[in-house]
Protein backbone atom coordinates (compact mmCIF):
# COMPACT_ATOMS: atom_id res chain seq x y z
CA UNK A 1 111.38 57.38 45.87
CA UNK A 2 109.51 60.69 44.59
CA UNK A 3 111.65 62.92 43.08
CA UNK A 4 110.77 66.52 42.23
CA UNK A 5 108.84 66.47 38.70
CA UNK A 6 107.70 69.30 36.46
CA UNK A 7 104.54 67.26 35.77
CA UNK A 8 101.82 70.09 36.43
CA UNK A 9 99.28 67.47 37.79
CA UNK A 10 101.55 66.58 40.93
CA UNK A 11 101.71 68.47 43.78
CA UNK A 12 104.58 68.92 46.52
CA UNK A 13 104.31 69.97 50.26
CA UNK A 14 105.08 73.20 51.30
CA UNK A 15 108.71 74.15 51.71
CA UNK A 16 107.92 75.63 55.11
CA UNK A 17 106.85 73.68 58.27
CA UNK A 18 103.17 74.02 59.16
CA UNK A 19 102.39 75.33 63.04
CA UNK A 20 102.02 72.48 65.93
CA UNK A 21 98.96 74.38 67.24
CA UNK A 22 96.05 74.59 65.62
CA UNK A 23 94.81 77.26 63.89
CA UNK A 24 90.88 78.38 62.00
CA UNK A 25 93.08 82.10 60.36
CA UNK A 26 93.48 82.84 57.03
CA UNK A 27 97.31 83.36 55.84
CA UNK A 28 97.31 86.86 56.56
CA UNK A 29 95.73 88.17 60.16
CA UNK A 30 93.39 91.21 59.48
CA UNK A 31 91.75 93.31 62.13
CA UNK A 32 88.62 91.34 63.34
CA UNK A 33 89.85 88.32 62.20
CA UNK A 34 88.78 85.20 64.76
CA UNK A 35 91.51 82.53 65.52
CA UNK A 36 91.48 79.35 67.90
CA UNK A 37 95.18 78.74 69.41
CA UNK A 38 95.46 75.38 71.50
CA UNK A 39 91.48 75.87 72.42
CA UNK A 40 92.12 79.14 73.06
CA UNK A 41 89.64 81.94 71.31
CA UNK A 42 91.38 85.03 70.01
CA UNK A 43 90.42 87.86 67.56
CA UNK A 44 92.78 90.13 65.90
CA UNK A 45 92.86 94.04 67.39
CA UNK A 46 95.32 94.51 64.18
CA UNK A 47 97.57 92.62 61.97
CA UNK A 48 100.01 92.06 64.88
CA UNK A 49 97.80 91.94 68.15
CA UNK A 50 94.80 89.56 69.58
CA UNK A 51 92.85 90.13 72.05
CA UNK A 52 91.81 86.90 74.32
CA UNK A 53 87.68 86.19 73.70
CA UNK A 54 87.60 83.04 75.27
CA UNK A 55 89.14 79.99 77.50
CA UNK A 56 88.76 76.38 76.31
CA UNK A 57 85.81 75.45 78.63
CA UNK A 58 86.13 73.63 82.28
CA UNK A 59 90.09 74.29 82.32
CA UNK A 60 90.42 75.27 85.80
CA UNK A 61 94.29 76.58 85.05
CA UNK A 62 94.45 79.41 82.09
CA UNK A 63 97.79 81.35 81.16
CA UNK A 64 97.18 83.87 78.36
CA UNK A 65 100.92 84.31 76.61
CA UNK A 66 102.59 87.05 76.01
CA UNK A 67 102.87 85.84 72.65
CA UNK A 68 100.69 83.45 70.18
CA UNK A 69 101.40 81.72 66.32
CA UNK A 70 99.13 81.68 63.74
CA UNK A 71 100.30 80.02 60.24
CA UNK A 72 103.85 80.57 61.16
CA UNK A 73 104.29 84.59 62.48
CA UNK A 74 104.01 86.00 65.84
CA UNK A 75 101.41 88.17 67.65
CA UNK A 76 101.50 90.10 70.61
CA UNK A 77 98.57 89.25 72.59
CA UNK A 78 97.72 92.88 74.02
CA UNK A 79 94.12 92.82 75.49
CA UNK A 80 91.43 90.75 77.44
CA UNK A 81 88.38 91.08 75.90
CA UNK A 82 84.80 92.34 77.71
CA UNK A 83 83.38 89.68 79.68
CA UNK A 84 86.17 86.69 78.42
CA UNK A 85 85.50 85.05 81.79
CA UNK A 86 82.66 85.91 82.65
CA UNK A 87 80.68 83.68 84.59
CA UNK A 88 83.68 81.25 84.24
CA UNK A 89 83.30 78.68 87.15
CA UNK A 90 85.96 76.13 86.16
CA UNK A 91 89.15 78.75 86.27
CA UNK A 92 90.91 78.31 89.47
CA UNK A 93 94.51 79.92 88.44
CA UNK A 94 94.84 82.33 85.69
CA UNK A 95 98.02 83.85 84.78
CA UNK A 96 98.59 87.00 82.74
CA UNK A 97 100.62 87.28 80.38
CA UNK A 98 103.29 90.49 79.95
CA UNK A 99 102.08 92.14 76.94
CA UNK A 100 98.68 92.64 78.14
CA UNK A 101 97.83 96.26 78.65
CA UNK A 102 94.11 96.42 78.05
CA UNK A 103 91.21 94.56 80.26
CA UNK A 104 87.51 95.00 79.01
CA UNK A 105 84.63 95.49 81.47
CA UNK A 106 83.52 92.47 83.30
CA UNK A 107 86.55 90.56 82.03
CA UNK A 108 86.35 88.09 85.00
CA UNK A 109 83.00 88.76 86.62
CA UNK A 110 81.86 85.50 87.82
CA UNK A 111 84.64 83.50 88.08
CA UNK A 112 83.72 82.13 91.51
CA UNK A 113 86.45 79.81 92.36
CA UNK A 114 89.21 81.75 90.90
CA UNK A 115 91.73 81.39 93.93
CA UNK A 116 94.86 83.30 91.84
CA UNK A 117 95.21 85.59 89.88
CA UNK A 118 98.63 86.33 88.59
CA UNK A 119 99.46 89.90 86.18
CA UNK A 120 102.89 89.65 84.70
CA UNK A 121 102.52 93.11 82.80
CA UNK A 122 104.36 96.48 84.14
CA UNK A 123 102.44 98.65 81.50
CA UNK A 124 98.94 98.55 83.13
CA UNK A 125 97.19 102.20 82.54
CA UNK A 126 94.20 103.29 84.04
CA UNK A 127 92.16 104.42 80.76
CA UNK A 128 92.79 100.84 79.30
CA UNK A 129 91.11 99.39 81.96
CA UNK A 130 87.08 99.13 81.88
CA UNK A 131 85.64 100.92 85.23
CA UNK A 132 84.43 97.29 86.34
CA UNK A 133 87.01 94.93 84.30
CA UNK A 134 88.06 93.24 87.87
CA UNK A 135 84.52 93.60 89.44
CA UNK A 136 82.68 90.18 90.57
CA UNK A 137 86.22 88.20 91.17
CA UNK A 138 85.59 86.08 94.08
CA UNK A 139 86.59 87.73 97.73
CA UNK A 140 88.69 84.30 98.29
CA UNK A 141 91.13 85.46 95.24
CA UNK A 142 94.34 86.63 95.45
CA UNK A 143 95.96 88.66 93.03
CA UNK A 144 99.69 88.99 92.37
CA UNK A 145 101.52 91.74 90.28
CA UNK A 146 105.16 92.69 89.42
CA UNK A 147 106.79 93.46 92.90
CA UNK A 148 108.06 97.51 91.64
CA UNK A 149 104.16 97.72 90.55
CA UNK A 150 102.18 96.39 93.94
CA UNK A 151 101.26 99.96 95.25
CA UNK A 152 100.07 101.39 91.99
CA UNK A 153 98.27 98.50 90.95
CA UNK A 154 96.58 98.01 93.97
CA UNK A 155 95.12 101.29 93.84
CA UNK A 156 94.24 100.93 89.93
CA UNK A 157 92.96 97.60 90.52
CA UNK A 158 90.27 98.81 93.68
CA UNK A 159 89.43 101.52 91.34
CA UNK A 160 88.41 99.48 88.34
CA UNK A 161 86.22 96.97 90.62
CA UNK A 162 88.19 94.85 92.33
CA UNK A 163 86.79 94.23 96.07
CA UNK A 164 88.94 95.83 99.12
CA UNK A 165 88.80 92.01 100.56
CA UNK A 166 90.57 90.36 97.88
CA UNK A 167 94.25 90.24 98.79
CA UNK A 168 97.19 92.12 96.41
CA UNK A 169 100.80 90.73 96.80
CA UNK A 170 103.93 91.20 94.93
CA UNK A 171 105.10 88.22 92.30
């Protein structure tokens, strides 16, 4: 059995338990620091937020979390990055996770056979939102927000791109 020795020449294994999901981030997450999370692209907006780049390719169901780990601490995933779907033809249910509060333009433009949409966040604003962030989702998608949020949404949603024939409906 190996016991503990003070030989300098052998080394031990951490005390702590490395993360199940994989991870390309230093020890410390700096602004503008890029990170994969099960396939998942992220890069850091700070040393406690990501922003979702990118979806593992031809994965027709995507939920961004409220929440990712990278080498052991928690960050809030806050934003959807400028064209992170875009031109996405695989994603056919994406789901939103509740810390998200900023959307960059074309954020889904292109996804052609996206059929729902789901938006779990209450905190949506309209200056976080890029004028066309929702434009180019397919006409056959329907999009469903928090139930006390529907009529504001809606409106914010049309206004940032999102066609009048794509359907909005409480969660």
């Amino acid at each position: 059995s190996a016991a503990p020795t003070s030989d300098p020449s052998v080394t031990t294994a951490p005390t702590t338990a490395p993360s199940t999901e994989p991870t390309k981030a230093p020890a410390t997450v700096k602004k503008g620091d890029k990170v994969t999370v099960s396939g998942a692209k992220y890069v850091a907006t700070s040393s406690k937020e990501v922003s979702y780049t990118a979806a593992k390719k031809a994965t027709a169901s995507v939920v961004i979390p409220a929440t990712v780990k990278v080498n052991g601490k928690t960050l809030k995933v806050t934003s959807i990055a400028a064209k992170a779907f875009k031109g996405n033809s695989a994603v056919k249910t994406l789901t939103v996770g509740k810390n998200i509060t900023t959307f960059g333009a074309n954020a889904f433009n292109g996804c052609k056979k996206l059929k729902t949409l789901t938006i779990k966040s209450t905190n949506l604003k309209s200056s976080k939102i890029a004028k066309n962030a929702f434009k180019g989702i397919s006409k056959k998608t329907t999009v469903k927000v928090p139930k006390n949020k529907l009529k504001a949404y809606k409106k914010l949603l049309r206004k940032k791109g999102l066609a009048k024939s794509v359907g909005v409906k409480s969660l």
